[in-house]
N, C-alpha and C. Protein backbone atom coordinates (compact mmCIF):
# COMPACT_ATOMS: atom_id res chain seq x y z
N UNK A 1 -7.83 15.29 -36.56
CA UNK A 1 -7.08 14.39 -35.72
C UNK A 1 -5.74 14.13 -36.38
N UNK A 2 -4.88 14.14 -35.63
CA UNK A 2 -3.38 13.78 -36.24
C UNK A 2 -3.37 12.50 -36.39
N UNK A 3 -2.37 11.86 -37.37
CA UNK A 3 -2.20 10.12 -38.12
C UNK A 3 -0.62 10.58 -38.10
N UNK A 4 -0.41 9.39 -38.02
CA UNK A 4 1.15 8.92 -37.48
C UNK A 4 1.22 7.48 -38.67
N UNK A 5 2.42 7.36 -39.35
CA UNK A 5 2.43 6.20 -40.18
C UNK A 5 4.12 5.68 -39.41
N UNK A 6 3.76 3.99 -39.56
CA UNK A 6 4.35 3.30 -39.24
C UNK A 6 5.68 2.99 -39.35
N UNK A 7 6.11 3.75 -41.16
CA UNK A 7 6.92 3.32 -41.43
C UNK A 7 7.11 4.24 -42.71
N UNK A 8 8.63 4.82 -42.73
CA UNK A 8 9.07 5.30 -44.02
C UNK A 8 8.24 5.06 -45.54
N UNK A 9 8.34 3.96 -45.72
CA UNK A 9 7.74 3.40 -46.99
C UNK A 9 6.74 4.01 -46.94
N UNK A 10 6.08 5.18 -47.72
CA UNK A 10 4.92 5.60 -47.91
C UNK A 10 3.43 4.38 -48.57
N UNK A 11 4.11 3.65 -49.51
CA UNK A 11 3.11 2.88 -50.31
C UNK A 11 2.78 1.80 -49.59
N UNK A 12 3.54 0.84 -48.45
CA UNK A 12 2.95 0.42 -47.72
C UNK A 12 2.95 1.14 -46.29
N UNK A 13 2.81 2.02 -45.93
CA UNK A 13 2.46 2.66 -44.67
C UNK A 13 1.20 2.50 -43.97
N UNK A 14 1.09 2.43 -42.59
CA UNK A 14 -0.44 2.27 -41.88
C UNK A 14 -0.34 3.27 -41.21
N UNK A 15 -1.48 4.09 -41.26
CA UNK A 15 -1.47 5.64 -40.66
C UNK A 15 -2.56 5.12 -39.18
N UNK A 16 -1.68 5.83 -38.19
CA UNK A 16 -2.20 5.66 -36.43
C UNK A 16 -2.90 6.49 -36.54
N UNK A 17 -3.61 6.49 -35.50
CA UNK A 17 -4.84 7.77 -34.75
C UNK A 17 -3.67 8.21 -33.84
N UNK A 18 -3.21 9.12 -33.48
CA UNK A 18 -2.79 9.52 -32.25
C UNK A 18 -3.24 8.91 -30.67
N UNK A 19 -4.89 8.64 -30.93
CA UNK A 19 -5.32 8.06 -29.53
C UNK A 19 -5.08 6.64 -29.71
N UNK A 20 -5.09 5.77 -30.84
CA UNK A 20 -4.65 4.56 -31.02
C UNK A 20 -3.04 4.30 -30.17
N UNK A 21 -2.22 5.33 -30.48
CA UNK A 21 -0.78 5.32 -30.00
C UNK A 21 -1.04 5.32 -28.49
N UNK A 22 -1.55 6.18 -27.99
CA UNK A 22 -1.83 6.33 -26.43
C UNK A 22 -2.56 5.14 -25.95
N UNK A 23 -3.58 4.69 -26.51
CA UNK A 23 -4.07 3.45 -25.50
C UNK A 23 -2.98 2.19 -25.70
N UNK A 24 -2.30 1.95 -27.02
CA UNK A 24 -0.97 0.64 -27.00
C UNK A 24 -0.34 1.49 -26.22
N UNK A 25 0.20 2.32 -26.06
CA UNK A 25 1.30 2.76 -25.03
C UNK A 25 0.52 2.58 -23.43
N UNK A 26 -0.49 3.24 -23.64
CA UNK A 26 -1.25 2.79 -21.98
C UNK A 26 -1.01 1.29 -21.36
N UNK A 27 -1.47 0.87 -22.32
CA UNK A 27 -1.37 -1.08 -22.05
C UNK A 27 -0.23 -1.32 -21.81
N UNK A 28 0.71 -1.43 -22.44
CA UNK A 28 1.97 -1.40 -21.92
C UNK A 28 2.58 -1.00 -20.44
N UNK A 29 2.46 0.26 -20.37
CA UNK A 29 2.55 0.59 -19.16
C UNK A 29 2.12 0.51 -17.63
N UNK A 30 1.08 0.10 -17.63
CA UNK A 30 -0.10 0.07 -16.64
C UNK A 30 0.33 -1.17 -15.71
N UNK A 31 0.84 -2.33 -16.30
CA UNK A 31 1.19 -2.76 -14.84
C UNK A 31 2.79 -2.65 -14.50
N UNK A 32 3.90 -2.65 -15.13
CA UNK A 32 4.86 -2.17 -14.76
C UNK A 32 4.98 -0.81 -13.80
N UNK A 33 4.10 0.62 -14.13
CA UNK A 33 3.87 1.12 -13.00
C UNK A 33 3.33 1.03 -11.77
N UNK A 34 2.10 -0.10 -11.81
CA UNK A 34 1.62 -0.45 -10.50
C UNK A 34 2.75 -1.04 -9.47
N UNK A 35 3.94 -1.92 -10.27
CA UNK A 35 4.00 -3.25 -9.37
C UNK A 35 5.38 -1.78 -9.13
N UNK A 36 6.14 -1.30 -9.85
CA UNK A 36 7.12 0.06 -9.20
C UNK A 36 6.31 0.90 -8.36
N UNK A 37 5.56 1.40 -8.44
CA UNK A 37 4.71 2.10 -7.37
C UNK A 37 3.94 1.20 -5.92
N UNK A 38 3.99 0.08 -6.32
CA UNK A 38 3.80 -0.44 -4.11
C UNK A 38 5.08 -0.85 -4.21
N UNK A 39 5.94 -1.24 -4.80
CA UNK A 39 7.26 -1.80 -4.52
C UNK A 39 7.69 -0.04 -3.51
N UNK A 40 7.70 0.67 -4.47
CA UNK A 40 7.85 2.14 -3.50
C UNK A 40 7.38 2.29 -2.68
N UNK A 41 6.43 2.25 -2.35
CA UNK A 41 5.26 2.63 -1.09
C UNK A 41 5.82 1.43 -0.30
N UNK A 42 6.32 0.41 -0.45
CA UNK A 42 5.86 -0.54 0.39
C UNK A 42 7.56 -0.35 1.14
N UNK A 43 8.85 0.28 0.50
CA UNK A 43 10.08 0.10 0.90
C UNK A 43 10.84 0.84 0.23
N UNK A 44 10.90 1.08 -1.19
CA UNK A 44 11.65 2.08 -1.88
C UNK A 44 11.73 3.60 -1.22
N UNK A 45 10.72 4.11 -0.97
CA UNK A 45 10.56 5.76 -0.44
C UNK A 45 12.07 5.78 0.52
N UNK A 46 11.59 4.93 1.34
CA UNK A 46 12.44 4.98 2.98
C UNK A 46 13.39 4.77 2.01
N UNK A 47 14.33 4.18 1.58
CA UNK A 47 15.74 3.91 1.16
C UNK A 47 16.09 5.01 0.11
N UNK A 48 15.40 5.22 -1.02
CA UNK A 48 15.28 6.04 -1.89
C UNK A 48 15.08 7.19 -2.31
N UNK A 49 14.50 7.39 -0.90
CA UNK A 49 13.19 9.15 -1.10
C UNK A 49 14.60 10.72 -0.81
N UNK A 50 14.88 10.23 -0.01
CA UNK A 50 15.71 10.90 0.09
C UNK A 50 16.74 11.30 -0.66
N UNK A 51 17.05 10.71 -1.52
CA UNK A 51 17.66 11.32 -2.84
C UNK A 51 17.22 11.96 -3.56
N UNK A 52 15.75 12.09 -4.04
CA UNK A 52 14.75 12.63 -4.84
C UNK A 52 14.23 13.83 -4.68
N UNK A 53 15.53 14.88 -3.63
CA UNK A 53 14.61 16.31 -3.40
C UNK A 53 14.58 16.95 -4.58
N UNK A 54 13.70 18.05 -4.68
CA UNK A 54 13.78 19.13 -5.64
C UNK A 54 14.96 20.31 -6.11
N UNK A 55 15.54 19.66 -6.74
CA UNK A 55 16.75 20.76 -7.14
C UNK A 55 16.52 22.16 -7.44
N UNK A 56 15.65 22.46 -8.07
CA UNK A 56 15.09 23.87 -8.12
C UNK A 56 14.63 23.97 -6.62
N UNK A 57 14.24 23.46 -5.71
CA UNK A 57 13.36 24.31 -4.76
C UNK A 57 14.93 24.18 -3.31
N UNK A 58 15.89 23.32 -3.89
CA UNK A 58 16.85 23.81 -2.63
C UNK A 58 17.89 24.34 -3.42
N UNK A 59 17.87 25.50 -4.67
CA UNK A 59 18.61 26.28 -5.16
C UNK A 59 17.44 27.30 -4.94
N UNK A 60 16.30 27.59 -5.48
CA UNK A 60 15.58 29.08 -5.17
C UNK A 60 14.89 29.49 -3.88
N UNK A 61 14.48 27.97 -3.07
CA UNK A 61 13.90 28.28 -2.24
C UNK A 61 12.00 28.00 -2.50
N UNK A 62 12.09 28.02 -3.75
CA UNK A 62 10.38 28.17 -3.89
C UNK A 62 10.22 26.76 -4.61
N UNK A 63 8.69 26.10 -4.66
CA UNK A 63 9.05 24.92 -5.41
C UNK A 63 8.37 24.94 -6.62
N UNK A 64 8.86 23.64 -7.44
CA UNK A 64 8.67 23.81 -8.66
C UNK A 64 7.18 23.74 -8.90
N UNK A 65 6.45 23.30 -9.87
CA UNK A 65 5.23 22.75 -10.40
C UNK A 65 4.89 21.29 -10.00
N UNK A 66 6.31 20.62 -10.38
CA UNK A 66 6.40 19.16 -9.93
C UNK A 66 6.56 18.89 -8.60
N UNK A 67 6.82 19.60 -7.68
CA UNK A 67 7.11 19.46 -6.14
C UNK A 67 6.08 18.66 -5.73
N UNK A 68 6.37 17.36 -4.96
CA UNK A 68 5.18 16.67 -3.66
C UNK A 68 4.81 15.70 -4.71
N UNK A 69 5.17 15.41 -6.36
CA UNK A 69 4.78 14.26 -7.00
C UNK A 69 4.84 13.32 -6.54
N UNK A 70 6.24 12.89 -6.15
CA UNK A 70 7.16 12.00 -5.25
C UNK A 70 6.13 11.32 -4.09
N UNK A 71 6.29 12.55 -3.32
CA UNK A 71 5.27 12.23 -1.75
C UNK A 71 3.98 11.45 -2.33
N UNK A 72 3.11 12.61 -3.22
CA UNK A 72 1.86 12.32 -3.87
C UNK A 72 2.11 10.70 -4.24
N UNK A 73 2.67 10.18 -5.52
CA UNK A 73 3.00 8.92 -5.56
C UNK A 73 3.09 7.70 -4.86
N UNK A 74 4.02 7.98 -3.52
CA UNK A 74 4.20 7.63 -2.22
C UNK A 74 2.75 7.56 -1.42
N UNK A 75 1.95 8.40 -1.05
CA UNK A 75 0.79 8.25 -0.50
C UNK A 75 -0.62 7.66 -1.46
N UNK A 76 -0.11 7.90 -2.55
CA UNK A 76 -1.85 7.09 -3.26
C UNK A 76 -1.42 5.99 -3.26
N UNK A 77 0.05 5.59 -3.05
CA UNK A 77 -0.23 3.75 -3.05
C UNK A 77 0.30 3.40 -1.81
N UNK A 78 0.17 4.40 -0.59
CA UNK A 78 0.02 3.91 0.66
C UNK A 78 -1.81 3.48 0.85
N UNK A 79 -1.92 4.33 0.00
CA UNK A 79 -3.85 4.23 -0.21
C UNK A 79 -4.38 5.91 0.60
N UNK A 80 -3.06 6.55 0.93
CA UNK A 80 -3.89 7.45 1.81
C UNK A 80 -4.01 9.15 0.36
N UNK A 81 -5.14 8.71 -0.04
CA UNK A 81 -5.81 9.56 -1.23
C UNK A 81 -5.56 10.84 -1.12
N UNK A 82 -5.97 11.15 0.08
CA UNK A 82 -6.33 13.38 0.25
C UNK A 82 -5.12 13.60 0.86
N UNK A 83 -4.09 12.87 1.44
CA UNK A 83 -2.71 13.76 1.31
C UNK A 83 -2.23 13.10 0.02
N UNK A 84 -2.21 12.52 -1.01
CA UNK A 84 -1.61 12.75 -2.09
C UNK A 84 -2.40 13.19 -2.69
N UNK A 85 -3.39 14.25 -2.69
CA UNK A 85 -4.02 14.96 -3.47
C UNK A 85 -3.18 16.26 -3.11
N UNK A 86 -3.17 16.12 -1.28
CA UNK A 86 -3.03 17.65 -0.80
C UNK A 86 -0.97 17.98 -1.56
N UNK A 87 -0.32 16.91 -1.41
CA UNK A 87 1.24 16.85 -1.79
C UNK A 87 0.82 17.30 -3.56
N UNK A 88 0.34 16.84 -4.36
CA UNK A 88 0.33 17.50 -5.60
C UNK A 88 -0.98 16.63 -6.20
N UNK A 89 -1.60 17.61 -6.55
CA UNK A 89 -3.04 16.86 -7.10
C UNK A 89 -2.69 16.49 -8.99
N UNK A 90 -1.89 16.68 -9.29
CA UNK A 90 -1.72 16.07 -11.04
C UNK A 90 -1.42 14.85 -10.86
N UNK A 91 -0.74 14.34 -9.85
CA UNK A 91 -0.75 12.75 -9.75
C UNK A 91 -2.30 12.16 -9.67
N UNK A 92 -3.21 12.58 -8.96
CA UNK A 92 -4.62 11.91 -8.91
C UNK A 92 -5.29 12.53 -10.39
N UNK A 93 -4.87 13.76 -10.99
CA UNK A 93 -5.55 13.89 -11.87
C UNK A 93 -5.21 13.03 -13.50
N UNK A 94 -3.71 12.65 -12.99
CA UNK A 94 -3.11 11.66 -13.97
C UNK A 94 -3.56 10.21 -13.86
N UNK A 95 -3.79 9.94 -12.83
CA UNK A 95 -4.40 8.55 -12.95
C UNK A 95 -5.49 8.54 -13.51
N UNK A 96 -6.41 9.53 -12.99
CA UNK A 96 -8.36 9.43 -13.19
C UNK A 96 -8.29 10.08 -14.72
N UNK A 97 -7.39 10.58 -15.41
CA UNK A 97 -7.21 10.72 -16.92
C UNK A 97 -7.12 9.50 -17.75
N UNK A 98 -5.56 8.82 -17.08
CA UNK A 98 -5.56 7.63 -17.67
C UNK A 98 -6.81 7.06 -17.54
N UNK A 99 -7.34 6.27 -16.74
CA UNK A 99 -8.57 5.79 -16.53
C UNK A 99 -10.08 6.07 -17.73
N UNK A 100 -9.74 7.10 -17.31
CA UNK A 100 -10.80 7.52 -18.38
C UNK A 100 -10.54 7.51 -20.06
N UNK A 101 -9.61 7.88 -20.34
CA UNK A 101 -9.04 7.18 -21.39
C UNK A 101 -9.16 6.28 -21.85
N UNK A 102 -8.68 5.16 -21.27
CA UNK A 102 -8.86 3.78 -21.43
C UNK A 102 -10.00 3.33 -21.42
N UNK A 103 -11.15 4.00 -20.76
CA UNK A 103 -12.76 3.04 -21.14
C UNK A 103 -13.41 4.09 -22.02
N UNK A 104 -12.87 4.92 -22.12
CA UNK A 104 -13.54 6.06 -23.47
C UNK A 104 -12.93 5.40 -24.70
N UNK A 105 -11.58 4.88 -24.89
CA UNK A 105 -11.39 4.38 -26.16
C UNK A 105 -11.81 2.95 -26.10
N UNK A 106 -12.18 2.38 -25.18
CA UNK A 106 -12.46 0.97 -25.28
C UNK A 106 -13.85 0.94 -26.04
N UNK A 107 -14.97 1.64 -24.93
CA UNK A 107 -16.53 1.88 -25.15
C UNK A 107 -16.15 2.30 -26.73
N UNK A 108 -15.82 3.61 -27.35
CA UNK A 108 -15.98 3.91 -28.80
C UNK A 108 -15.60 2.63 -29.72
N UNK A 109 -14.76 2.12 -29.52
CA UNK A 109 -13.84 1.15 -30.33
C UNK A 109 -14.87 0.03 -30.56
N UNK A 110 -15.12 -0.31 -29.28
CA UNK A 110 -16.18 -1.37 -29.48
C UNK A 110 -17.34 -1.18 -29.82
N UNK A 111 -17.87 -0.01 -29.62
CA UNK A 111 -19.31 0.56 -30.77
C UNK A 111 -19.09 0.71 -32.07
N UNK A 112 -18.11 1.73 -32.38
CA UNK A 112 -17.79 1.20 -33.93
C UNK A 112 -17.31 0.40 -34.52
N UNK A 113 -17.15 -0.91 -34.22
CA UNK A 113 -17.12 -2.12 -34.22
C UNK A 113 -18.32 -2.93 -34.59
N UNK A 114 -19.51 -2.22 -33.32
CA UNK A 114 -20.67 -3.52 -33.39
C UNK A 114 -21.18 -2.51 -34.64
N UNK A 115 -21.25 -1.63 -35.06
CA UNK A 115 -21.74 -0.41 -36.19
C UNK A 115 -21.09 -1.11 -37.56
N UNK A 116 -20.32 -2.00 -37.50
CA UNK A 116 -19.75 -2.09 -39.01
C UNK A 116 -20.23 -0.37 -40.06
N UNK A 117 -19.45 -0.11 -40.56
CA UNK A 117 -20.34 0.50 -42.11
C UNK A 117 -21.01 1.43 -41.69
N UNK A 118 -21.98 1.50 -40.91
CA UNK A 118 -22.83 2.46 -40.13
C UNK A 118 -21.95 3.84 -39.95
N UNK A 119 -20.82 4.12 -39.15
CA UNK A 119 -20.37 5.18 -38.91
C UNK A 119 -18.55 4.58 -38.60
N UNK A 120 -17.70 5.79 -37.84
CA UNK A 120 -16.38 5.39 -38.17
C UNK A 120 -16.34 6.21 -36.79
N UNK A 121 -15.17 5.64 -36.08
CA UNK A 121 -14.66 5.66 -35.02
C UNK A 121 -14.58 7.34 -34.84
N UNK A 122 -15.57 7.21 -34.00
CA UNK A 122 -14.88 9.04 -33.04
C UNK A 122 -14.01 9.32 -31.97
N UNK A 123 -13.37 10.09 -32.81
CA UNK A 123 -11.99 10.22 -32.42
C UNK A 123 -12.12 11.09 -31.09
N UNK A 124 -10.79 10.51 -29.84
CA UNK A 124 -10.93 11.42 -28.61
C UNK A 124 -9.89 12.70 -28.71
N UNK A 125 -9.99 13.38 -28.31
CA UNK A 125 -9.22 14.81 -28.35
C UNK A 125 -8.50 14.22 -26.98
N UNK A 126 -6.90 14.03 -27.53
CA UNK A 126 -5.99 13.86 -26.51
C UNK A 126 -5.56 15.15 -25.73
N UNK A 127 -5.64 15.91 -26.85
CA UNK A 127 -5.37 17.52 -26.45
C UNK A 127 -5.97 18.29 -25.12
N UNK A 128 -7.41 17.89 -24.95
CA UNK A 128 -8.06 17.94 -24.14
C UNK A 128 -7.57 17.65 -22.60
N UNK A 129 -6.93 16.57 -22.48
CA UNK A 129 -6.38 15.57 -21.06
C UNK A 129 -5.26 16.63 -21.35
N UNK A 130 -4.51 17.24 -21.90
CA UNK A 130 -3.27 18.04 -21.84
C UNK A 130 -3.29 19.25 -21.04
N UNK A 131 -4.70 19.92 -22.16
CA UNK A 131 -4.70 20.71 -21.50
C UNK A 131 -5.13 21.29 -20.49
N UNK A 132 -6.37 20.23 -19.81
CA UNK A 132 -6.55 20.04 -18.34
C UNK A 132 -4.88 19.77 -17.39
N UNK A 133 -4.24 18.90 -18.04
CA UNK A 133 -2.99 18.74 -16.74
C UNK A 133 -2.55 19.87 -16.84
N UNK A 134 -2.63 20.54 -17.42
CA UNK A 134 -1.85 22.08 -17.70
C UNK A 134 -2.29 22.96 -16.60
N UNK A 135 -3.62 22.32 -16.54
CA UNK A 135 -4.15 23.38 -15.63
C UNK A 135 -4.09 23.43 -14.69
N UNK A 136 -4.50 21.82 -14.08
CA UNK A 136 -3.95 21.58 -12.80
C UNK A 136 -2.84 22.05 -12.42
N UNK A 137 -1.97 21.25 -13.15
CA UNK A 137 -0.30 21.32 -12.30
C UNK A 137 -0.12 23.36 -12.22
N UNK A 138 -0.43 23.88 -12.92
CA UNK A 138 0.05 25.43 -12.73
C UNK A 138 -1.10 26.26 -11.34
N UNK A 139 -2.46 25.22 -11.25
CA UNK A 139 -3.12 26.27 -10.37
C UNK A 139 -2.77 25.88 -8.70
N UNK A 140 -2.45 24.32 -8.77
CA UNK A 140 -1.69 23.87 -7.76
C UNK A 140 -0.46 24.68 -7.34
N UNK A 141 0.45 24.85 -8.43
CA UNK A 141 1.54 26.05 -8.25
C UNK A 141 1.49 26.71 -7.94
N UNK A 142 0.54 27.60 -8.19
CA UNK A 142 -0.01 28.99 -7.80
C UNK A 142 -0.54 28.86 -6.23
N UNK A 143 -1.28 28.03 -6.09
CA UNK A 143 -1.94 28.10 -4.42
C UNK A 143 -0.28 28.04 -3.80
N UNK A 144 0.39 26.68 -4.14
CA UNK A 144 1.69 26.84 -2.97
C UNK A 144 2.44 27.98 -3.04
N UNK A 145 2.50 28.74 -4.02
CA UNK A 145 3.14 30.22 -4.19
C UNK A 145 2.80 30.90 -3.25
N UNK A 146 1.36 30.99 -3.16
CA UNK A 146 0.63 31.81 -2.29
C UNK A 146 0.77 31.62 -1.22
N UNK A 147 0.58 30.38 -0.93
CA UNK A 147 0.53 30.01 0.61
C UNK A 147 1.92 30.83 1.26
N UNK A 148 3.15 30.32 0.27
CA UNK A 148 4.74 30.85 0.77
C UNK A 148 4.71 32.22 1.05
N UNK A 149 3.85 33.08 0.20
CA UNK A 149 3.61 34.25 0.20
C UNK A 149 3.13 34.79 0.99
N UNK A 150 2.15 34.06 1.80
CA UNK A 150 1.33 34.31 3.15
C UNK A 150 1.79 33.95 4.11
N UNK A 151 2.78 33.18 4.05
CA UNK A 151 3.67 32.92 5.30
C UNK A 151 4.87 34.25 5.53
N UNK A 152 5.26 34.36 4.48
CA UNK A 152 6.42 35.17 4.34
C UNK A 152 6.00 36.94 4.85
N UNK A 153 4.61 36.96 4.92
CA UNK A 153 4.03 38.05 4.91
C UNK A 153 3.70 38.37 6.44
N UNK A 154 3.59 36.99 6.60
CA UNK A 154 2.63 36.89 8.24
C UNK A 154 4.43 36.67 9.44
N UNK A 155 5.20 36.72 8.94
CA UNK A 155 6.59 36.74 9.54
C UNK A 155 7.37 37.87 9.80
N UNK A 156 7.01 38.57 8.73
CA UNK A 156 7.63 40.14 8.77
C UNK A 156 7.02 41.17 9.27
């Protein structure tokens, strides 16, 4: 597991867990994105959305990896789930990550806790949640590739 220290000073330094960094950074974040995300859904899109096209996809024509985040974003906090799955599914797979995250380090933390002495915190493989989004966001890519591909095919 990677350790992260606090501070130059080696002799007093406190070395992080890497997943320690991610759940204080989670906390932090978690309601500042909620209350920006219905503030969007609820009025931002309409005023805003329209600035937010894809620069790669109205210079090549094809879209990026990130394409339909926006929309996706826009529809899970309209509440309507399976078109922001269908607009880009790494947004639902980013939330239900975070999520899980957060009660996987909670549950461990607090067992090795009630364990005193007994054993020492098992560590989560952040790497893991990475390289699942990895996967997502590129196989999502790939289907809309295709799809363009099957259109483009079924035209000519």
């Amino acid at each position: 597991m990677k350790y992260f220290t606090s501070c130059t000073n080696r002799k007093n330094s406190h070395r992080y867990r890497a997943e320690e960094i991610f759940y204080q950074v989670g906390k932090i974040f978690w309601l500042p994105f909620c209350v920006v995300g219905f503030w969007f859904a609820r009025g931002g899109y309409g005023k805003y959305g329209g600035d937010m096209s894809c620069a790669i996809r109205r210079m090549c024509g094809f879209p990026c990896p990130g394409c339909g985040g926006t929309r996706a974003f826009y529809y899970l906090f309209q509440g309507n789930i399976s078109e922001s799955f269908r607009q880009n599914p790494i947004v639902l797979f980013g939330i239900s990550a975070y999520v899980h995250f957060m009660l996987l380090y909670c549950w461990r933390s607090r067992r090795s806790a009630r364990q005193e002495g007994k054993g020492h915190f098992q560590g989560i493989h952040v790497e893991y949640y990475a390289y699942a989004a990895i996967f997502v966001l590129l196989s999502q890519w790939l289907v809309k590739l295709a799809n363009i591909l099957v259109l483009l095919v079924e035209r000519a």
